[in-house]
Protein backbone atom coordinates (compact mmCIF):
# COMPACT_ATOMS: atom_id res chain seq x y z
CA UNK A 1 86.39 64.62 201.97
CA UNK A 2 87.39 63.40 198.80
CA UNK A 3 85.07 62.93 195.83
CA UNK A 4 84.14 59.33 194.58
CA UNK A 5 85.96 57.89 191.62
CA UNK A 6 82.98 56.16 189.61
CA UNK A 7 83.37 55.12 185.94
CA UNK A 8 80.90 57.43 184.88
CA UNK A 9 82.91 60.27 186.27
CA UNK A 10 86.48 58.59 185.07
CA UNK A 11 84.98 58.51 181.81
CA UNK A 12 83.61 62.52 182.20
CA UNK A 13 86.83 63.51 183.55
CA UNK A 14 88.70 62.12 181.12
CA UNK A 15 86.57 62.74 177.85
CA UNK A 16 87.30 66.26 178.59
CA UNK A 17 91.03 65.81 179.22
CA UNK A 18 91.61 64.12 175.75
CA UNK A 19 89.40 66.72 174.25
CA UNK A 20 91.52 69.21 175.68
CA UNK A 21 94.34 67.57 174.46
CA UNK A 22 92.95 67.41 170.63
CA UNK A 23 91.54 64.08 170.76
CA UNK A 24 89.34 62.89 167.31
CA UNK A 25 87.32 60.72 169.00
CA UNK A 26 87.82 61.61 173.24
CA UNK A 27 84.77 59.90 174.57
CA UNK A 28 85.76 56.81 172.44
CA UNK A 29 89.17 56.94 173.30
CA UNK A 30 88.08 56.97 177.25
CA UNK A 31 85.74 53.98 177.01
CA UNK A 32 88.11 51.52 175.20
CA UNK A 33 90.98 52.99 178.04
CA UNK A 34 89.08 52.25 180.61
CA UNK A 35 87.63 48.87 179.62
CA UNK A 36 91.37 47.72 178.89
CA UNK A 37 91.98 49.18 182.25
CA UNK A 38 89.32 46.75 183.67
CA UNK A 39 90.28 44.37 181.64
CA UNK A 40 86.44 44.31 180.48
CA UNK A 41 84.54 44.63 177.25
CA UNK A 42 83.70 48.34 176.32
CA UNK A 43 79.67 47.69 176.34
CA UNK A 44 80.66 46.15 180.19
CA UNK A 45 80.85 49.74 180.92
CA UNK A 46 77.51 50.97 180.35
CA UNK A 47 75.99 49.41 183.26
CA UNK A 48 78.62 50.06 185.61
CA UNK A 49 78.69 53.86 185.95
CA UNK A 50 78.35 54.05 189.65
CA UNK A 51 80.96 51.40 190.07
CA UNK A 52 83.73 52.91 191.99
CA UNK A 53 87.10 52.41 190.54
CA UNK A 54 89.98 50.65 192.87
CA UNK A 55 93.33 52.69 193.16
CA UNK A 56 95.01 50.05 191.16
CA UNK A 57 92.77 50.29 187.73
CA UNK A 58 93.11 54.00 188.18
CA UNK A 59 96.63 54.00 188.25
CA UNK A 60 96.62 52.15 184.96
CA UNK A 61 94.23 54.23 183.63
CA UNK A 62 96.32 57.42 184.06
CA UNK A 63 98.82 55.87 182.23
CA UNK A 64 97.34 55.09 179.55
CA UNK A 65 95.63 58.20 179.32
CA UNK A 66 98.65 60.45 179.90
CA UNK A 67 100.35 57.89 176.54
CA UNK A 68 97.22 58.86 174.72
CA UNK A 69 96.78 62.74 175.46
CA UNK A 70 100.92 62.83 174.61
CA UNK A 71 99.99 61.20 170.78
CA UNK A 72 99.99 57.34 171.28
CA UNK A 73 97.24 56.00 169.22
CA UNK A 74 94.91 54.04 171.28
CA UNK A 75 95.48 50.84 169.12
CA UNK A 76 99.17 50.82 169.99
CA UNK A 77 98.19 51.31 173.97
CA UNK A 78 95.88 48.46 173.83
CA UNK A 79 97.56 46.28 171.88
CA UNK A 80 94.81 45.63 168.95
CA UNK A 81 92.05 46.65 166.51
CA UNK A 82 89.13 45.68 164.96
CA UNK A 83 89.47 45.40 161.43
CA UNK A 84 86.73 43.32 158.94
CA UNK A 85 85.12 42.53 162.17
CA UNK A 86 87.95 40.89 162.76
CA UNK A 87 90.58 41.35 166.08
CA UNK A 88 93.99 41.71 165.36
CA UNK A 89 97.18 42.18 167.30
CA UNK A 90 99.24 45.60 166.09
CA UNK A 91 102.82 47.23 167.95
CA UNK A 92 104.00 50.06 166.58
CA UNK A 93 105.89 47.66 163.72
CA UNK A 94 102.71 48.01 162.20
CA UNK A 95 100.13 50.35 160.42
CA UNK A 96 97.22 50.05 162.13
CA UNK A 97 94.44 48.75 159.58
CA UNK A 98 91.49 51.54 159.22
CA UNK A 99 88.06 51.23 157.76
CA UNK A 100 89.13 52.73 154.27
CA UNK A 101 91.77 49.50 153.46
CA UNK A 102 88.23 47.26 153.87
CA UNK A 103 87.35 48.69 150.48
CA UNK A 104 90.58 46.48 149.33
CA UNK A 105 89.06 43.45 150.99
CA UNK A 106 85.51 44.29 149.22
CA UNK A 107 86.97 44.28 146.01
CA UNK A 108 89.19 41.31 146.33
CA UNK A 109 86.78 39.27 147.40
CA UNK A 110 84.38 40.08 144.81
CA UNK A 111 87.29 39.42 142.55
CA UNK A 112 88.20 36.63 143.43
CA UNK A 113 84.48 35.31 144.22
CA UNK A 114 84.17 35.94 140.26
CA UNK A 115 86.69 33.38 139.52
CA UNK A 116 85.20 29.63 138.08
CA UNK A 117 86.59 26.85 139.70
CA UNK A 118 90.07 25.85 138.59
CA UNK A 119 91.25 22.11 138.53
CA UNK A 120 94.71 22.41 139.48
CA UNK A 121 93.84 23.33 142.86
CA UNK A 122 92.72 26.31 145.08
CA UNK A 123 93.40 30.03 143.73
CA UNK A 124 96.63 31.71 144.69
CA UNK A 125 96.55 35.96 145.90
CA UNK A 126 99.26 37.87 147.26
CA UNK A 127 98.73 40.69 149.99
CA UNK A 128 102.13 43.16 149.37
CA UNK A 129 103.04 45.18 152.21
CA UNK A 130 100.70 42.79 154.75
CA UNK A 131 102.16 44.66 157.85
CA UNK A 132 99.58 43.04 160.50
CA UNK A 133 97.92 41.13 158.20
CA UNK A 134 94.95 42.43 157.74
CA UNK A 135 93.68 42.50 154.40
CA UNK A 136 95.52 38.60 154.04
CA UNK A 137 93.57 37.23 157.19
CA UNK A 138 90.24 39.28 156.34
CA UNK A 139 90.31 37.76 152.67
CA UNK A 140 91.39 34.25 153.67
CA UNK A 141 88.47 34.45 156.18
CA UNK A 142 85.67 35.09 153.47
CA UNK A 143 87.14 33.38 150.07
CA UNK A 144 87.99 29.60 151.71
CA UNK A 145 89.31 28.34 147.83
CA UNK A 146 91.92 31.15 147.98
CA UNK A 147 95.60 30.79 149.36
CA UNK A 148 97.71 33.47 150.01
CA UNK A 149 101.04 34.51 150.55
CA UNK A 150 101.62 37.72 152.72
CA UNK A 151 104.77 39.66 152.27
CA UNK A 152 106.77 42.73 153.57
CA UNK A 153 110.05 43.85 153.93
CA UNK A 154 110.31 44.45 157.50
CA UNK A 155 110.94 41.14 159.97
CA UNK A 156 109.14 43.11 162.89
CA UNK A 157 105.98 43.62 160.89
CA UNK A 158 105.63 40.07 159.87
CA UNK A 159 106.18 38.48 163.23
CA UNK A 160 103.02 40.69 164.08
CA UNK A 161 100.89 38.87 160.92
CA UNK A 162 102.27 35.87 162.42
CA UNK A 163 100.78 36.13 165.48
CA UNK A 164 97.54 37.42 163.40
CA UNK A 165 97.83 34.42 161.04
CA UNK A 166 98.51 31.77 164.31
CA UNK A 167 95.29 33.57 166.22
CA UNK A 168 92.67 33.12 163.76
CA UNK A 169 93.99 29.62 162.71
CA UNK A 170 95.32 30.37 158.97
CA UNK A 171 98.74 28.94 158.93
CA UNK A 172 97.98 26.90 156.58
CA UNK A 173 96.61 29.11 153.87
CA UNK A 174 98.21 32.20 154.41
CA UNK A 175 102.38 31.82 153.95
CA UNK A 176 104.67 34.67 155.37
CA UNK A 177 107.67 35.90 153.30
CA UNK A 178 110.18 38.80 153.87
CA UNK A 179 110.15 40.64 150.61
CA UNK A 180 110.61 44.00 148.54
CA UNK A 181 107.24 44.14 147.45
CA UNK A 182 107.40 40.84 145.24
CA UNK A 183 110.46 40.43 144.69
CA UNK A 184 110.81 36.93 145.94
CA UNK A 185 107.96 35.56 144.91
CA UNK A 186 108.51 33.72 141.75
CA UNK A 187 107.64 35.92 138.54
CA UNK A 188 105.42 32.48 136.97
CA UNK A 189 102.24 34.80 135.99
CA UNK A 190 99.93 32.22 138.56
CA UNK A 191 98.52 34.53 140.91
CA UNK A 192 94.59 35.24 140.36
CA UNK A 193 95.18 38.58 142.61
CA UNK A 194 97.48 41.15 144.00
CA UNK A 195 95.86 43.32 146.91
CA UNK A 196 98.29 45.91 148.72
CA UNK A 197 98.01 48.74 150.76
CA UNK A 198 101.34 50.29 149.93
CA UNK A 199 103.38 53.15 150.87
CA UNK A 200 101.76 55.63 149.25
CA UNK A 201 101.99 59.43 151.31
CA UNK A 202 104.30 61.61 149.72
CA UNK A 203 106.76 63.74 151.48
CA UNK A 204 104.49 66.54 151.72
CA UNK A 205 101.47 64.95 152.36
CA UNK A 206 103.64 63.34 155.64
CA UNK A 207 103.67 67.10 157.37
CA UNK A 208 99.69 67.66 156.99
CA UNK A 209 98.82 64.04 158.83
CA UNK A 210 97.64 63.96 162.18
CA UNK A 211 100.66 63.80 164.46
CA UNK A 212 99.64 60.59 166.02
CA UNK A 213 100.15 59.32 162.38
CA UNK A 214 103.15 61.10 161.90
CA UNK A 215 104.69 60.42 165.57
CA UNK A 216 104.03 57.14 166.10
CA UNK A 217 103.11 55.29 162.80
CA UNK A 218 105.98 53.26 160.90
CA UNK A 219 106.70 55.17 158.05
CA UNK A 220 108.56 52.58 156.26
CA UNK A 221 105.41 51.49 155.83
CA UNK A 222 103.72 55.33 155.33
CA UNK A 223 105.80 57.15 152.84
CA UNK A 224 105.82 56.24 148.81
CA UNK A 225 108.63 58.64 148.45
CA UNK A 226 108.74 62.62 147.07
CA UNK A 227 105.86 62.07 145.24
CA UNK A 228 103.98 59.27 146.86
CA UNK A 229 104.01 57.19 143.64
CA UNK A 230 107.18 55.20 143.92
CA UNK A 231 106.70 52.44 145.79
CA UNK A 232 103.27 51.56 143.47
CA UNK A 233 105.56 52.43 140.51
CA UNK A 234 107.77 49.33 141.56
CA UNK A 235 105.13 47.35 142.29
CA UNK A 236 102.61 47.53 138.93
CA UNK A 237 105.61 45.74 136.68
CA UNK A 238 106.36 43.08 139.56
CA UNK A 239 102.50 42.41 139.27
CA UNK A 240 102.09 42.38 135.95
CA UNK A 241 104.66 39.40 135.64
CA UNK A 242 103.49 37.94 138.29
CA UNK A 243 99.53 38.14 137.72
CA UNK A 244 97.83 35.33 135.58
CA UNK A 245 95.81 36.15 132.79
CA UNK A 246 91.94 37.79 134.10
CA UNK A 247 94.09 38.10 137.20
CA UNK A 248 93.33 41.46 138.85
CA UNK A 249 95.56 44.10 140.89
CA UNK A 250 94.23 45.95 143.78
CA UNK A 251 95.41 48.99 145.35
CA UNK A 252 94.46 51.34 148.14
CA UNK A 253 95.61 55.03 147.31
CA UNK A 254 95.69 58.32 148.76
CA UNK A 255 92.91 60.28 146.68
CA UNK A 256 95.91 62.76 146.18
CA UNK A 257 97.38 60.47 144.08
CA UNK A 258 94.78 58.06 142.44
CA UNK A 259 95.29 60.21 138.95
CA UNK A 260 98.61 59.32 138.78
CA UNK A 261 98.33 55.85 139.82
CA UNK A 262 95.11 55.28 137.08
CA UNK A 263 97.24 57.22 134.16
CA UNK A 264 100.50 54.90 135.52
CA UNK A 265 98.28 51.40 134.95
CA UNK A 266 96.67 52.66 131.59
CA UNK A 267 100.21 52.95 130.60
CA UNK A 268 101.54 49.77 131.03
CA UNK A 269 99.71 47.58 128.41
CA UNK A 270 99.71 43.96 130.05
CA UNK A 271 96.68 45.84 132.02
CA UNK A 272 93.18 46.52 131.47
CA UNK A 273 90.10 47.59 132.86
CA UNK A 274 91.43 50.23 135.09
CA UNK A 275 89.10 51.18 137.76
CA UNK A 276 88.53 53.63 140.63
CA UNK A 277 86.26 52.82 143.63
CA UNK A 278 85.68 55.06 146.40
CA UNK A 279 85.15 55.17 150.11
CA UNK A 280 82.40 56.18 152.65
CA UNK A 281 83.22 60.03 152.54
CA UNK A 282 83.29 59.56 148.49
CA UNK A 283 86.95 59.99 148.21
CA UNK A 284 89.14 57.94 145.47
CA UNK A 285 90.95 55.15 147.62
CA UNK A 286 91.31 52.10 145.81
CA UNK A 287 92.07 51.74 142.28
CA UNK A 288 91.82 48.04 140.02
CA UNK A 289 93.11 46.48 136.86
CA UNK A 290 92.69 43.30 135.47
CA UNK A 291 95.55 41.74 133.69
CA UNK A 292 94.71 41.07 129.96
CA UNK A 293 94.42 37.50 129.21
């Protein structure tokens, strides 16, 4: 006789399977499968373990978890992720946003909290590299007097932030614009802030990342070049023209690189106040300036 196909021992099964298959986070990984599956919340599952599961959500379960033990990144299979308590839409167009780029979000929006009240109108920030959105929509969310606009170069990434942008009901305060970093954004030294989460892995650094990273992830929007730095090197001038004065530039690094980023921002002397912060496990991930007035 066969054996019983309950959620609880769907989610055993499989918790093992993804382990097997070297799975970060396999019991994780099974719950928010399955609940897509279900089409349920993940806490829905928790009180029904001795549900049986019908042939048909099985069968899309196996899919997903066959994607998933092969590399896919869970966000990609079910189409979002949670980011600044926030839900947003990512493909694979898109990085998918991770805890550490909320330590951009912290700082911009005590930077631009800091800010007095100006009378010609509501603040203006740029978000370079926005790929889903993400750091745009999470500071337009918590600074109301700000207005953004959210670039990148690829058209693919920003019709994801527009369906980002469109889903939490921003279109009018965050703008979308295809550009090389800034290059099309007027250089009329009027934005209070430039937050980016560049391309910033260097060509080594690409081998040693987890291959659901390096498999699936965009890396248009991954690598900085041979030494990681390149794409930030292009980017501190275009800021610096760009920034108003007290206006401050933001940065998410790789801690492999956050000397050479510092020493590259004490160089350039239309910026002061160079600063490091760092994330939960105490690594150096986001580095600040403030443009001098």
């Amino acid at each position: 006789m066969a054996e019983t196909w309950t959620v609880l021992r769907l989610l055993t099964w499989t918790t093992q399977y993804l382990a097997a298959h070297g799975a970060e986070n396999p019991r994780l990984d099974a719950e928010v499968l399955l609940a897509h599956a279900r089409g349920c919340e993940r806490i829905a599952l928790y009180t029904a373990f001795d549900e049986v599961v019908s042939d048909e959500i099985r069968s899309r379960f196996r899919e997903l978890v066959r994607q998933r033990a092969a590399g896919t990144p869970v966000a990609y299979l079910v189409g979002q992720r949670e980011f600044f308590s926030l839900t947003l839409k990512v493909t694979p167009d898109v990085l998918i946003p991770r805890p550490e780029t909320e330590f951009v979000v912290l700082a911009a929006i005590d930077a631009l909290k800091a800010w007095p009240a100006i009378a010609e109108g509501p603040l203006l920030a740029a978000d370079v590299g926005t790929g889903s959105g993400a750091i745009a929509i999470a500071i337009a969310r918590h600074v109301p007097h700000v207005r953004l606009v959210a670039t990148d170069i690829s058209p693919s990434a920003l019709a994801v932030a527009r369906q980002n942008v469109a889903a939490h009901h921003l279109e009018d305060r965050v703008a979308l614009l295809e550009s090389d970093l800034l290059a099309a954004v007027p250089p009329q030294r009027q934005l209070a802030l430039v937050a980016s989460n560049p391309p910033y892995v260097s060509q080594a650094e690409l081998l040693s990342l987890p291959r659901e990273v390096r498999e699936h992830e965009p890396h248009l929007a991954l690598l900085g070049g041979p030494s990681g730095t390149e794409v930030i090197q292009r980017l501190i001038p275009q800021a610096a023209e760009r920034l108003r004065p007290g206006g401050w530039l933001i940065l998410e690094v790789s801690p492999m690189i956050a000397p050479q980023v510092i020493e590259l921002l004490q160089a350039d002397d239309r910026f002061e106040r160079v600063g490091l912060r760092k994330d939960l496990a105490q690594l150096a991930r986001v580095v600040t300036a403030r443009r001098r007035d």
